[in-house]
PDB file of N, CA and C in Angstrom:
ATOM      1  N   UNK A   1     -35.807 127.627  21.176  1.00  0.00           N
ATOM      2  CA  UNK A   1     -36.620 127.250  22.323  1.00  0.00           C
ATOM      3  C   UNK A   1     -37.107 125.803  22.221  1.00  0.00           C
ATOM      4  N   UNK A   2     -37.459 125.174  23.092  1.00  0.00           N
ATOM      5  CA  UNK A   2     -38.038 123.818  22.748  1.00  0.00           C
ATOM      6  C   UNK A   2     -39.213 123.612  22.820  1.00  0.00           C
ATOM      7  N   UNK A   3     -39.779 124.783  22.610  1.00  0.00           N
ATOM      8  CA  UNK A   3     -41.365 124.125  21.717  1.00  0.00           C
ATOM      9  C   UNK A   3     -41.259 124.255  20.658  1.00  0.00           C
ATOM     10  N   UNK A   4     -40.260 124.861  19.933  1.00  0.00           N
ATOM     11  CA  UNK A   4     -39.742 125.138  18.522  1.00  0.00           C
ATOM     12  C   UNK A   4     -39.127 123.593  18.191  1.00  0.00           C
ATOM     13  N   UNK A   5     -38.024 123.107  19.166  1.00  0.00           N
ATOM     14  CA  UNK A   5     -37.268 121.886  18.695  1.00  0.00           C
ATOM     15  C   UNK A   5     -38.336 120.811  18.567  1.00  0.00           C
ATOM     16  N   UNK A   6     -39.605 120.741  19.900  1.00  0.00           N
ATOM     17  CA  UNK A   6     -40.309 119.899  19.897  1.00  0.00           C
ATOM     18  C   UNK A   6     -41.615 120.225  20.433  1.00  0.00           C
ATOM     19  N   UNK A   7     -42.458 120.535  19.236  1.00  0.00           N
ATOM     20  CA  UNK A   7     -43.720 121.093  19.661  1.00  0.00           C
ATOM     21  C   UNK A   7     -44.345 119.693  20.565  1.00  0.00           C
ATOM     22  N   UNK A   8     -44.181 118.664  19.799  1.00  0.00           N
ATOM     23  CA  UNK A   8     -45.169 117.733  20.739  1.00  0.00           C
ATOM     24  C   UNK A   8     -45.307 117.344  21.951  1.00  0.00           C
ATOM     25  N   UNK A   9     -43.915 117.625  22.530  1.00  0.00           N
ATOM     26  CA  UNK A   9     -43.417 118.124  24.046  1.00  0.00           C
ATOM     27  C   UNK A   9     -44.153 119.172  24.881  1.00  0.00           C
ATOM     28  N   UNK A  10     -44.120 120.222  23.696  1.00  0.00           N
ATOM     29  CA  UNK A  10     -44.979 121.485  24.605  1.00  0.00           C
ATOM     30  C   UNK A  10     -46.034 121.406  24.508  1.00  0.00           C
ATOM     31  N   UNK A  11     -46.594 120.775  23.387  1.00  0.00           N
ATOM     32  CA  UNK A  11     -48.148 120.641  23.780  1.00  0.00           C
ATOM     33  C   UNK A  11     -48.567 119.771  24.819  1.00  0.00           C
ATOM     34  N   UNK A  12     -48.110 118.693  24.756  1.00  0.00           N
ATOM     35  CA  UNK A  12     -48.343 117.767  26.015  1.00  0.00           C
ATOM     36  C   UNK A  12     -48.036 118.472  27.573  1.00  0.00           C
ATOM     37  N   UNK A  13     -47.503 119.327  27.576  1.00  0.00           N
ATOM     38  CA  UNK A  13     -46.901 119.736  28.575  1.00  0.00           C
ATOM     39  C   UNK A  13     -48.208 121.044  29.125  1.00  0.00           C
ATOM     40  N   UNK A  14     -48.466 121.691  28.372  1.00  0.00           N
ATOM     41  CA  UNK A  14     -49.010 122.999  28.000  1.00  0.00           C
ATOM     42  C   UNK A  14     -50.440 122.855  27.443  1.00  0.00           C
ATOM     43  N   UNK A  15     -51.092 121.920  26.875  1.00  0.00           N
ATOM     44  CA  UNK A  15     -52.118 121.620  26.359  1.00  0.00           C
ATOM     45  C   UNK A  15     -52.793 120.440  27.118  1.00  0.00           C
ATOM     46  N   UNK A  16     -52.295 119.429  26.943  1.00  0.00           N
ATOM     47  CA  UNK A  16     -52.847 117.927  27.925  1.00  0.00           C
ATOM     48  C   UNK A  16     -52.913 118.432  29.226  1.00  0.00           C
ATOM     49  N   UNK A  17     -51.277 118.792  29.669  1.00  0.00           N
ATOM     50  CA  UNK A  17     -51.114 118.801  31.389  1.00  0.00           C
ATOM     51  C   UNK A  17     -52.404 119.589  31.778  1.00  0.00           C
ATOM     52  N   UNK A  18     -52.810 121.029  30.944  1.00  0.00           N
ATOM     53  CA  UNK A  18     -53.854 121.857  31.703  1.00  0.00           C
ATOM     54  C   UNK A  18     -55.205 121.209  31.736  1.00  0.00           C
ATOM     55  N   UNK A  19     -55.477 119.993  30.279  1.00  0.00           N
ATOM     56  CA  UNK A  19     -56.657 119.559  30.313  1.00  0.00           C
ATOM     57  C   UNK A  19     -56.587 118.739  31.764  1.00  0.00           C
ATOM     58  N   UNK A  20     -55.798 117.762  32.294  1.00  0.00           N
ATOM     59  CA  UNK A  20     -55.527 116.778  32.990  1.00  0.00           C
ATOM     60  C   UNK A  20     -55.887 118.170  34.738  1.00  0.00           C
ATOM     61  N   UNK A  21     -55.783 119.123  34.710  1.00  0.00           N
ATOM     62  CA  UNK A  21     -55.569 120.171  35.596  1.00  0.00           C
ATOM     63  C   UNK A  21     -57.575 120.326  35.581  1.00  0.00           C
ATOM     64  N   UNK A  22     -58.017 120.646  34.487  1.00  0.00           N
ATOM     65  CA  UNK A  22     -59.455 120.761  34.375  1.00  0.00           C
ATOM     66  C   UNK A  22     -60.197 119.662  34.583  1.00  0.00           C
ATOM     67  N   UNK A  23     -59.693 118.438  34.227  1.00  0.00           N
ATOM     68  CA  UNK A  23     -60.534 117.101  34.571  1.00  0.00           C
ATOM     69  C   UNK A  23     -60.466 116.968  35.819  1.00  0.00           C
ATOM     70  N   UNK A  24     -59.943 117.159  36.713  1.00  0.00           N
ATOM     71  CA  UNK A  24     -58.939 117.135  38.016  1.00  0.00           C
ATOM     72  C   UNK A  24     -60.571 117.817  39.023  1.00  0.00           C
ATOM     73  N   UNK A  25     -60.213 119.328  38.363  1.00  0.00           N
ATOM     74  CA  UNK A  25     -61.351 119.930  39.167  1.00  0.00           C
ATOM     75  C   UNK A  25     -62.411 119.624  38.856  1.00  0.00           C
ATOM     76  N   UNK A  26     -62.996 119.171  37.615  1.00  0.00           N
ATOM     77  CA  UNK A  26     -64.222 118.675  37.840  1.00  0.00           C
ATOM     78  C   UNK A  26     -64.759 117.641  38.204  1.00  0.00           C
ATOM     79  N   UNK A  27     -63.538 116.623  38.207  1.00  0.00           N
ATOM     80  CA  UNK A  27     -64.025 115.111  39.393  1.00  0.00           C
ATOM     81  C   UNK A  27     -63.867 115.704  40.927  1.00  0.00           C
ATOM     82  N   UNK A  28     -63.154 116.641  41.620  1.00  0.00           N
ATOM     83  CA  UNK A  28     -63.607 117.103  42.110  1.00  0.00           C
ATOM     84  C   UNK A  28     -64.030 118.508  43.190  1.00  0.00           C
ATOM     85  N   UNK A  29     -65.046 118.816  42.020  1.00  0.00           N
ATOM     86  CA  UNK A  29     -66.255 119.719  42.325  1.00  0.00           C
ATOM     87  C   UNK A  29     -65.402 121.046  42.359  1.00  0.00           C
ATOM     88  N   UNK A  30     -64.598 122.241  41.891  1.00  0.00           N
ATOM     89  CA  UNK A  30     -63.725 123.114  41.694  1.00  0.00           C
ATOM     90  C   UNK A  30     -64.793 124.029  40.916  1.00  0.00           C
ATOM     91  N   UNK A  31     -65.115 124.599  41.676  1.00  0.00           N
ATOM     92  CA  UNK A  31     -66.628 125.675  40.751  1.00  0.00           C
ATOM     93  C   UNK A  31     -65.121 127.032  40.137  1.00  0.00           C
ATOM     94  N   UNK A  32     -64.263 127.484  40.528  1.00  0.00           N
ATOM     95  CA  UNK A  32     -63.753 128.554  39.572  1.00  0.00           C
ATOM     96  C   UNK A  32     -61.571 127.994  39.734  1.00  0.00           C
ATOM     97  N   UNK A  33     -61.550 128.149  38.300  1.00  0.00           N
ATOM     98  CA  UNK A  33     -60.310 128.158  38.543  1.00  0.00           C
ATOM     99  C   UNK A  33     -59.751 129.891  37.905  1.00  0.00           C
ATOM    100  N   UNK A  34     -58.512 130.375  38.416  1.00  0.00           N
ATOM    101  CA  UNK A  34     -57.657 131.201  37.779  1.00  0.00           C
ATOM    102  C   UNK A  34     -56.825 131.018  36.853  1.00  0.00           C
ATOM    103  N   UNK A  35     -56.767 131.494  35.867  1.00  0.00           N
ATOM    104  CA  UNK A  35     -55.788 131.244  34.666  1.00  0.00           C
ATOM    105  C   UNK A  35     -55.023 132.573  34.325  1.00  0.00           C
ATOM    106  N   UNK A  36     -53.518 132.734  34.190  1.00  0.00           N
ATOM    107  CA  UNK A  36     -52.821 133.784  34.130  1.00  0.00           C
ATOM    108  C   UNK A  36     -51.990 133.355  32.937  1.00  0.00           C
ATOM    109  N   UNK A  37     -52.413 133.934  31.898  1.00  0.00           N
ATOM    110  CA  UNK A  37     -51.806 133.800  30.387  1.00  0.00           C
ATOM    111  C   UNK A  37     -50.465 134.553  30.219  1.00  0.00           C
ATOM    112  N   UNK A  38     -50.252 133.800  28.738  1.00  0.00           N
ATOM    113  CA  UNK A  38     -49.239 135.042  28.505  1.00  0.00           C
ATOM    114  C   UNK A  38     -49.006 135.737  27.429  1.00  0.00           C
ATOM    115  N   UNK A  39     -49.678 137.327  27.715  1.00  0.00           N
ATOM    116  CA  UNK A  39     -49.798 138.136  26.420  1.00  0.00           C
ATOM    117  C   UNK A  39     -48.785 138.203  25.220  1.00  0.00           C
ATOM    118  N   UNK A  40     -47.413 137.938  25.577  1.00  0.00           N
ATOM    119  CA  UNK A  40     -46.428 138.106  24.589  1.00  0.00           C
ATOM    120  C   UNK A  40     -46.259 137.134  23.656  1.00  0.00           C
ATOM    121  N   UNK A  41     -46.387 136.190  24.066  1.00  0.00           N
ATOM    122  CA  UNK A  41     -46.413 134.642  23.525  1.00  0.00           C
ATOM    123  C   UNK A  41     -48.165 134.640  22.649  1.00  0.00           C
ATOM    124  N   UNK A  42     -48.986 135.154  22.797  1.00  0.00           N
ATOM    125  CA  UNK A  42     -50.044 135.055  21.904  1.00  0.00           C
ATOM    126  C   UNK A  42     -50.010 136.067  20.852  1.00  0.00           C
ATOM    127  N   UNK A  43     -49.457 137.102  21.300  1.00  0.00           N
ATOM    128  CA  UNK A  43     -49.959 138.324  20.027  1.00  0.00           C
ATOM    129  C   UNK A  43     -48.768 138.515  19.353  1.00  0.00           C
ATOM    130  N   UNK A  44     -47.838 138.153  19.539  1.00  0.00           N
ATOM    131  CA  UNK A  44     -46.576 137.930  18.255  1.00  0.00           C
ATOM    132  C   UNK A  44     -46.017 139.392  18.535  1.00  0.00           C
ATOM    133  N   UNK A  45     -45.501 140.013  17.587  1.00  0.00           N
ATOM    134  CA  UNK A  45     -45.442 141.563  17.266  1.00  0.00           C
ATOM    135  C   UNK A  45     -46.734 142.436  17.307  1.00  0.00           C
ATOM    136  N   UNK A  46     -47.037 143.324  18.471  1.00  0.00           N
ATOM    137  CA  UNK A  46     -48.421 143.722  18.431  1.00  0.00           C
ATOM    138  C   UNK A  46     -47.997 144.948  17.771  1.00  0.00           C
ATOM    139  N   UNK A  47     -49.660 145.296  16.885  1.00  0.00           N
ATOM    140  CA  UNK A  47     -49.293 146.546  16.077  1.00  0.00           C
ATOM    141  C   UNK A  47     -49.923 147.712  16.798  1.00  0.00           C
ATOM    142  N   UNK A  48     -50.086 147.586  18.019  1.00  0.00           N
ATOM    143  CA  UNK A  48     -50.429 148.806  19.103  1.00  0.00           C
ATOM    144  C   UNK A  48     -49.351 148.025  20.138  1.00  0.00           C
ATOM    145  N   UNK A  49     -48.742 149.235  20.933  1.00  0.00           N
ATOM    146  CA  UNK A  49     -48.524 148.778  21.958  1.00  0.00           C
ATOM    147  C   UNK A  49     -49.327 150.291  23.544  1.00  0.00           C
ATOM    148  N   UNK A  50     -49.792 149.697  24.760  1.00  0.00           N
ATOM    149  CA  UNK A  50     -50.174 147.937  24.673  1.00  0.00           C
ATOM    150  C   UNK A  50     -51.000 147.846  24.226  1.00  0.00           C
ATOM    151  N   UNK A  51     -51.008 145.804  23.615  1.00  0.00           N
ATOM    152  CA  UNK A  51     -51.754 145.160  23.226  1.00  0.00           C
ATOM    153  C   UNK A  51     -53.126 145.158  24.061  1.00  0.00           C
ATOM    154  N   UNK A  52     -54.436 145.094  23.640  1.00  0.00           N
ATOM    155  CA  UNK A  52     -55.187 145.205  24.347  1.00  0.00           C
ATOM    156  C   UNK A  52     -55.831 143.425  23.949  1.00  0.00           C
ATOM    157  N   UNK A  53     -57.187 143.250  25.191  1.00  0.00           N
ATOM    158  CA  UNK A  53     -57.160 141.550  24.793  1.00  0.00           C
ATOM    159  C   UNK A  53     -58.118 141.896  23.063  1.00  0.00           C
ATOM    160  N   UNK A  54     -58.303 142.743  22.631  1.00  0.00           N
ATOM    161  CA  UNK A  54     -59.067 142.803  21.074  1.00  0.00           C
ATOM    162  C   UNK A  54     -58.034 142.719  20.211  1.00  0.00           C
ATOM    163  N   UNK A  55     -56.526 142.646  20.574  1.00  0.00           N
ATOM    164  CA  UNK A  55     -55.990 142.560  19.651  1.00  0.00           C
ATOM    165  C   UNK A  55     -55.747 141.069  18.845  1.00  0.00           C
ATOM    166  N   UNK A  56     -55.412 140.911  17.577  1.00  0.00           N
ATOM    167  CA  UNK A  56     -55.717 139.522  16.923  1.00  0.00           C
ATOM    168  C   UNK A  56     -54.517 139.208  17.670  1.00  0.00           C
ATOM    169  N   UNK A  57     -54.504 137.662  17.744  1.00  0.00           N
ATOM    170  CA  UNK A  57     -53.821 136.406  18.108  1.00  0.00           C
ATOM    171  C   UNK A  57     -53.323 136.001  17.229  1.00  0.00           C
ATOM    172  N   UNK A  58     -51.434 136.025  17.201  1.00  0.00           N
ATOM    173  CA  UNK A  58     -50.709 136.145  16.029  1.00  0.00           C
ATOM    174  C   UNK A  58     -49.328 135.156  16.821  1.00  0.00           C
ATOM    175  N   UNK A  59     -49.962 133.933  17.365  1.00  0.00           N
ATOM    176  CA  UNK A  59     -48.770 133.102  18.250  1.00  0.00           C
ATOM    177  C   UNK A  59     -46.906 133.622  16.887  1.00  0.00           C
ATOM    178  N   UNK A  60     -45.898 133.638  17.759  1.00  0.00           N
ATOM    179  CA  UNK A  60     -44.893 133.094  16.860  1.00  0.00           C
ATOM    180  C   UNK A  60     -44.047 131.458  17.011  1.00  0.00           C
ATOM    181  N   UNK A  61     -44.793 130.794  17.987  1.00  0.00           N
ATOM    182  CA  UNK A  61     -44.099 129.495  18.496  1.00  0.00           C
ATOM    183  C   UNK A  61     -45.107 128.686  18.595  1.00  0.00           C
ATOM    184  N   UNK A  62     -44.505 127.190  18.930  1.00  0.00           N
ATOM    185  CA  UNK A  62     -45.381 126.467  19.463  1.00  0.00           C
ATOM    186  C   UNK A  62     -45.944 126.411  20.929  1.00  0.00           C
ATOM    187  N   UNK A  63     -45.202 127.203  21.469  1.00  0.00           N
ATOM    188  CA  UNK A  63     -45.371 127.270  23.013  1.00  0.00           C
ATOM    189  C   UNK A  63     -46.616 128.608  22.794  1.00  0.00           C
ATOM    190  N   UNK A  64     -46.550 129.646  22.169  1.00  0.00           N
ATOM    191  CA  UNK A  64     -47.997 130.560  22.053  1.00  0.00           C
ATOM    192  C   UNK A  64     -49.218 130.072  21.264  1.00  0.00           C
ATOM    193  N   UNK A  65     -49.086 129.163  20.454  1.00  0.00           N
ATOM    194  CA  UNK A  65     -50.061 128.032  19.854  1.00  0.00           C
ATOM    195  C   UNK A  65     -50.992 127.718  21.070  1.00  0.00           C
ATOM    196  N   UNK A  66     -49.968 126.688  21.972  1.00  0.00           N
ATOM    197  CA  UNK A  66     -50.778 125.702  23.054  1.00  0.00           C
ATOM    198  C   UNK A  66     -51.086 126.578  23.902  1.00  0.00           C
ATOM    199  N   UNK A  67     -50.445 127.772  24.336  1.00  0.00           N
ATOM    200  CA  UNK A  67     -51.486 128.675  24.931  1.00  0.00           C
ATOM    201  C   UNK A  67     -52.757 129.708  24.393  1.00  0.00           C
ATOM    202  N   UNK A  68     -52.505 129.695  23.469  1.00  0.00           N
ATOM    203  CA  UNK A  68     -53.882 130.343  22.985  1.00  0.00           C
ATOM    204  C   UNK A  68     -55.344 129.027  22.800  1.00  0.00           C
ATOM    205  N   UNK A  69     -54.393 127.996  22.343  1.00  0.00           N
ATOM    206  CA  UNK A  69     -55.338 126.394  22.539  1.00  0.00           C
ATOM    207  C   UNK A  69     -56.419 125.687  23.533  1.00  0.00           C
ATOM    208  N   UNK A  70     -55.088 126.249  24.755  1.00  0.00           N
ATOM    209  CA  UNK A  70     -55.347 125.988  26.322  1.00  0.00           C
ATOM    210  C   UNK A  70     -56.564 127.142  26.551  1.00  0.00           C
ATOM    211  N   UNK A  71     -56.454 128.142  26.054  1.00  0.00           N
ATOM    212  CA  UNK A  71     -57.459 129.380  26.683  1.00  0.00           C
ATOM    213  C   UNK A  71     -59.139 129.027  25.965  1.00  0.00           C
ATOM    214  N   UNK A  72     -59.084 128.434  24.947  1.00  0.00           N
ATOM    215  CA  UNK A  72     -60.140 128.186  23.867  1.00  0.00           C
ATOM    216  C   UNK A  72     -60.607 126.646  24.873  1.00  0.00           C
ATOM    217  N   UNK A  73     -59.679 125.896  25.266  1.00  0.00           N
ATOM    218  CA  UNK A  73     -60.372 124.533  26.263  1.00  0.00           C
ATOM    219  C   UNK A  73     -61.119 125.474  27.036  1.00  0.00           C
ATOM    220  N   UNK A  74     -60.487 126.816  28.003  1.00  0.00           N
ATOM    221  CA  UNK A  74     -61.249 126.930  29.098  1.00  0.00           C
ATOM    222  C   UNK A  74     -62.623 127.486  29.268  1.00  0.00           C
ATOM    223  N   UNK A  75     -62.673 128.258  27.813  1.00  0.00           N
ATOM    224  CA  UNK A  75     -63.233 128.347  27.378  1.00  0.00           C
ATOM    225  C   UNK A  75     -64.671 127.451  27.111  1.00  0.00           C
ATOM    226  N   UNK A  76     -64.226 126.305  26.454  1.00  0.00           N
ATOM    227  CA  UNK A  76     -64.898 125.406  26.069  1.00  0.00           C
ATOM    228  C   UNK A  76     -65.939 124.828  27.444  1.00  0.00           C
ATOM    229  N   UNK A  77     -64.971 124.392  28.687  1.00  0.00           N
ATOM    230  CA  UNK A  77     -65.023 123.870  29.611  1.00  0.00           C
ATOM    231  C   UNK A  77     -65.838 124.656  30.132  1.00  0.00           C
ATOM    232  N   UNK A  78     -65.867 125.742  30.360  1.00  0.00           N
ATOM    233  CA  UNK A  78     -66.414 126.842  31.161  1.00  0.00           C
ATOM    234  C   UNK A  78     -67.923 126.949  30.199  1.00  0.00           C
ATOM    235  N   UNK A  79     -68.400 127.079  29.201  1.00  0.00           N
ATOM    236  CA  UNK A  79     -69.667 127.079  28.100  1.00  0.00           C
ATOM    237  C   UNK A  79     -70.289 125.626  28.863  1.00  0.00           C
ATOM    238  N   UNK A  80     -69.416 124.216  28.889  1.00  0.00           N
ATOM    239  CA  UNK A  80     -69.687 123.323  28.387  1.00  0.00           C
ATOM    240  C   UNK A  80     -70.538 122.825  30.344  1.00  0.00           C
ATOM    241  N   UNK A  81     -69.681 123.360  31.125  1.00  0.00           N
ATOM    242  CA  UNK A  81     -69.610 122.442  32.423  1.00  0.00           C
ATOM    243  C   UNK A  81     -70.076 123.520  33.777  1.00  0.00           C
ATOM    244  N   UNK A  82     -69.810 124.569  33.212  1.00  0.00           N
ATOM    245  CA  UNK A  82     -70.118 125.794  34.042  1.00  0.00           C
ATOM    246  C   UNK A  82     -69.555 126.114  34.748  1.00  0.00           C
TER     247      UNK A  82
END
């Protein structure tokens, strides 16, 4: 896959692009955004299936890295900015 060949690609792509997506709405004024993840890509091999969101976060790529990354910004953003 090519976040495997080139993680720094997917992060920029997957990590920056979404910050650049959040700066966006808060210059201007975007009180809620939607975010639709992707469970397979964060929990690796789940040892229940289904995975529920309590299950640990076990990325196997770089592309489930920058999304579990991306969810911890919105996180952040959302604590930080309201």
């Amino acid at each position: 896959p090519k976040s495997v060949a080139d993680p720094g690609y997917d992060a920029q792509v997957n990590v920056v692009g979404g910050l650049n997506v959040l700066r966006a709405c808060l210059d201007n004024s975007v009180r809620k955004v939607i975010f639709s993840s992707t469970g397979g890509a964060l929990y690796g091999e789940p040892d229940v299936v289904p995975a529920d969101e309590d299950h640990p976060i076990r990325p196997l790529s770089p592309y489930g890295t920058g999304k579990f990354a991306f969810e911890q910004y919105l996180a952040t953003f959302q604590r930080t900015f309201g």
